[in-house]
N, C-alpha and C. Protein backbone atom coordinates (compact mmCIF):
# COMPACT_ATOMS: atom_id res chain seq x y z
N UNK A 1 -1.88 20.89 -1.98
CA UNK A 1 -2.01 20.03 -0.83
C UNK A 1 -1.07 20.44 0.29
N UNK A 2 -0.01 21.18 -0.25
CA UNK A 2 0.77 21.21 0.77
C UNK A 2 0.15 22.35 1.71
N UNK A 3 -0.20 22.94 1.52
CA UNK A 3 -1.01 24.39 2.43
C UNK A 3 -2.60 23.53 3.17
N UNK A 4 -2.80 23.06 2.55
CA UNK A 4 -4.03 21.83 3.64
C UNK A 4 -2.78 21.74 4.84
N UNK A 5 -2.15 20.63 4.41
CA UNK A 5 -1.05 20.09 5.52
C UNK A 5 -0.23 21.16 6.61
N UNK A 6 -0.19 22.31 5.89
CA UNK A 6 0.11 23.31 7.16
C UNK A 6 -1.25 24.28 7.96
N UNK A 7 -2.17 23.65 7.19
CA UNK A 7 -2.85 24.59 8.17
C UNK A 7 -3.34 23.70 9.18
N UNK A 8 -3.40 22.37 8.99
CA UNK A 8 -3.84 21.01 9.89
C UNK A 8 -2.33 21.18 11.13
N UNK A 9 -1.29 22.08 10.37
CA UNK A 9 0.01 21.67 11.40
C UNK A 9 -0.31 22.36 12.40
N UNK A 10 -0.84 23.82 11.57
CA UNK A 10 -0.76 24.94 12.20
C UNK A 10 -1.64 24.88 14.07
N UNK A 11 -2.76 23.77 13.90
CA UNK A 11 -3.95 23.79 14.47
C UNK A 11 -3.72 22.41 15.72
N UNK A 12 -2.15 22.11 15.36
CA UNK A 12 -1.44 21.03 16.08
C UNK A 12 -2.05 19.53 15.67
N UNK A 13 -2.29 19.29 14.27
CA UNK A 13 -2.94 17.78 13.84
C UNK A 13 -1.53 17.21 13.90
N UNK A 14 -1.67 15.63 13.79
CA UNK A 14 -0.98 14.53 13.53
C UNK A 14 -1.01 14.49 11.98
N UNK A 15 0.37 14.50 11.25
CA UNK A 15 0.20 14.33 9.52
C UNK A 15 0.76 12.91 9.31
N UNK A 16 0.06 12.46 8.09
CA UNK A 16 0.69 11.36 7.47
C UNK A 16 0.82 12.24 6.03
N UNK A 17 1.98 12.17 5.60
CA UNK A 17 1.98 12.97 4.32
C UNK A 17 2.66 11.33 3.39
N UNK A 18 2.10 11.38 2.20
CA UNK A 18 1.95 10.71 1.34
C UNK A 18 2.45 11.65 -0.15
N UNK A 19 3.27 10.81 -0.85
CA UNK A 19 3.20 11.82 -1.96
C UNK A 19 4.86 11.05 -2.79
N UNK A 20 4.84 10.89 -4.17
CA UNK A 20 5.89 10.35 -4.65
C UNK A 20 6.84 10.74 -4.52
N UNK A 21 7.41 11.75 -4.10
CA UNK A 21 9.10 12.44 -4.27
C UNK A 21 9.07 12.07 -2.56
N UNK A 22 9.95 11.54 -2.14
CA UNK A 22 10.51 11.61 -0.87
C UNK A 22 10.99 12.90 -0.39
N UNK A 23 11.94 13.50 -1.04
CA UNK A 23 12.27 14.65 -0.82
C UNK A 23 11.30 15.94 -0.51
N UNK A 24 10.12 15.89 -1.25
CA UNK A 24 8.92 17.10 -1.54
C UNK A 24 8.81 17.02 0.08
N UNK A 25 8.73 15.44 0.65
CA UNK A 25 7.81 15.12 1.79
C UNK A 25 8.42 15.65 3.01
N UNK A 26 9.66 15.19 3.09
CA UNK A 26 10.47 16.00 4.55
C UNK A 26 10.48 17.53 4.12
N UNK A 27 10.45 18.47 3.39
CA UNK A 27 10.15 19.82 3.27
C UNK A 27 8.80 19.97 4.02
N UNK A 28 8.02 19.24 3.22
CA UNK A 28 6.45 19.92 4.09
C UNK A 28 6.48 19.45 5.40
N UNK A 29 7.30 18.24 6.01
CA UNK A 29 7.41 17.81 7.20
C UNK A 29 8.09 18.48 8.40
N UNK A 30 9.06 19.05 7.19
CA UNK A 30 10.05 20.67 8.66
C UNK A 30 9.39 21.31 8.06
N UNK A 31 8.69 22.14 7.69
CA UNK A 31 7.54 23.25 7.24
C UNK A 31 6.44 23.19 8.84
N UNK A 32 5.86 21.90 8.30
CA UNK A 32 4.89 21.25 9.51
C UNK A 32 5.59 21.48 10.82
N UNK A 33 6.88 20.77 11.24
CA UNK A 33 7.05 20.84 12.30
C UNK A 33 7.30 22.21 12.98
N UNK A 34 8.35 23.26 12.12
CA UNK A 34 7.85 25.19 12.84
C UNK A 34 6.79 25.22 12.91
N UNK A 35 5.42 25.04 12.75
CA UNK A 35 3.93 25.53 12.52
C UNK A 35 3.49 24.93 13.77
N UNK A 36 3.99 23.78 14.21
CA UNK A 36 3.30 23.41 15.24
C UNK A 36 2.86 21.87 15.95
N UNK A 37 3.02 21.46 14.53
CA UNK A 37 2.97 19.51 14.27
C UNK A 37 3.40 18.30 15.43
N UNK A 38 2.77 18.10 16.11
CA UNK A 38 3.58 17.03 17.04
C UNK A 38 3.81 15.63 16.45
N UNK A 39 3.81 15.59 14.97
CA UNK A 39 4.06 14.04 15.05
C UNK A 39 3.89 14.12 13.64
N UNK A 40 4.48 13.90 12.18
CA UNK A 40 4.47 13.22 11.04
C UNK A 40 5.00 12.30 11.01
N UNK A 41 4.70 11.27 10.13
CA UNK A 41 5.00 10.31 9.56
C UNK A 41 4.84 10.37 7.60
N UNK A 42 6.25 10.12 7.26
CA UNK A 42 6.45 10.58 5.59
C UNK A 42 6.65 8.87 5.06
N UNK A 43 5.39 9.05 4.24
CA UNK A 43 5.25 7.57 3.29
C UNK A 43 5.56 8.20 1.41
N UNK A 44 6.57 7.85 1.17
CA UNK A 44 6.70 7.57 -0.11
C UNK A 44 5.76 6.78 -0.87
N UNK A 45 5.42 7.27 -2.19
CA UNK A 45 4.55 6.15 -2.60
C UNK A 45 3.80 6.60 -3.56
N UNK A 46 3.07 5.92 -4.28
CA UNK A 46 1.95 6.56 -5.44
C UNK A 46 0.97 5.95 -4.95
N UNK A 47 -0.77 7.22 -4.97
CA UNK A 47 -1.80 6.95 -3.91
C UNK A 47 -2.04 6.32 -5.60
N UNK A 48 -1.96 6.43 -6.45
CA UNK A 48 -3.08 5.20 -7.66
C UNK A 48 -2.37 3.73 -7.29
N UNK A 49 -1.79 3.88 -6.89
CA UNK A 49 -1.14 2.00 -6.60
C UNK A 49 -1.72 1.51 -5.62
N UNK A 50 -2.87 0.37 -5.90
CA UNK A 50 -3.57 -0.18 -4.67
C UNK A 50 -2.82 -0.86 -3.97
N UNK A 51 -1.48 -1.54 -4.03
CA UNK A 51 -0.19 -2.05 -3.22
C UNK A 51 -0.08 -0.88 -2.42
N UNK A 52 0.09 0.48 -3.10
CA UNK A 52 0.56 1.58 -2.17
C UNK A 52 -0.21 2.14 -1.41
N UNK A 53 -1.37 2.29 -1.84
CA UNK A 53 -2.58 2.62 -0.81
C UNK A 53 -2.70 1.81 0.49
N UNK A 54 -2.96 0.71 -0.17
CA UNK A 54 -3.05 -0.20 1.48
C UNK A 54 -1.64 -0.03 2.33
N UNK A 55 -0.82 -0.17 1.85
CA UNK A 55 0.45 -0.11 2.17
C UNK A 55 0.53 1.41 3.42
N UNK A 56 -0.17 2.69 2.87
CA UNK A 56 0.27 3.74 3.38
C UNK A 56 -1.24 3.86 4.76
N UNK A 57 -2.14 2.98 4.36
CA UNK A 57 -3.49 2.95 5.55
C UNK A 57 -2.78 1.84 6.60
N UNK A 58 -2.46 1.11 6.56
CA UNK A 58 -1.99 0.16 7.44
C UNK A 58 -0.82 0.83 8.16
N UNK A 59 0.48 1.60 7.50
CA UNK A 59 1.57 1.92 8.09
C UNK A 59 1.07 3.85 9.02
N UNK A 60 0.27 3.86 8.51
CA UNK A 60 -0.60 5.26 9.57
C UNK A 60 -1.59 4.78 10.40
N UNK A 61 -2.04 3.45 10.41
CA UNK A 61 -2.81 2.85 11.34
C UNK A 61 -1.68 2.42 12.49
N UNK A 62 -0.80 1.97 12.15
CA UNK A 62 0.04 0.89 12.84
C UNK A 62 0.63 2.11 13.72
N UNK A 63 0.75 3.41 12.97
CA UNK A 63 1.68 4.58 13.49
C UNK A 63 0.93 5.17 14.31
N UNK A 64 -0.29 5.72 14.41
CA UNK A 64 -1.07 6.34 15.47
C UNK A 64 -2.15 5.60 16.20
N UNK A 65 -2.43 4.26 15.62
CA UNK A 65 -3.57 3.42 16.45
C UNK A 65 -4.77 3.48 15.57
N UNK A 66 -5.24 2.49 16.15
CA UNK A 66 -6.65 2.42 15.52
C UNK A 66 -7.52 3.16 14.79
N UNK A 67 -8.07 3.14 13.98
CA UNK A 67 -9.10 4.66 13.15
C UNK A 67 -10.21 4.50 13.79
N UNK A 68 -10.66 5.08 14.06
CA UNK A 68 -11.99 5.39 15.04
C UNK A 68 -12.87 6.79 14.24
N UNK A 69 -13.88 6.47 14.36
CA UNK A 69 -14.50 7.51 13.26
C UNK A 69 -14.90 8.45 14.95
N UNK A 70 -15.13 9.84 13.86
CA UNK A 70 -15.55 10.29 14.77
C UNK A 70 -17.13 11.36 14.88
N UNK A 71 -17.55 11.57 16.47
CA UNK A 71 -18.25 11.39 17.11
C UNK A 71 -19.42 12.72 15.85
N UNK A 72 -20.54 12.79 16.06
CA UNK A 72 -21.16 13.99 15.73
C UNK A 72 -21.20 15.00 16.82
């Protein structure tokens, strides 16, 4: 996963990185940010915990705005 997340950096995406070790997360986050990244946001957390799931959709909603699907 972590090579998804840099090639999304690479291409200047917005990351929400998710993932249990806090620590793993700011690595791929200064990784991300040399590559190109204008903006992560690092959620601690386990994605099988439906507390944590909602928890990490609401705090990346709240962080970049609204989800808006997008266009064809």
């Amino acid at each position: 996963m972590q090579q998804l997340a840099y090639q999304y950096a690479a291409k200047g995406a917005c990351l929400a990185l998710v993932a249990r070790r806090e620590w793993s997360l700011w690595q791929v986050a200064d990784r991300a940010f040399e590559l190109g990244v204008p903006n992560v946001i690092i959620l601690p957390g386990d994605v099988t915990d439906p507390n944590d799931y909602n928890r990490f959709v609401q705090a990346t909603i709240d962080h970049y705005g609204q989800w808006r699907p997008r266009k064809a």
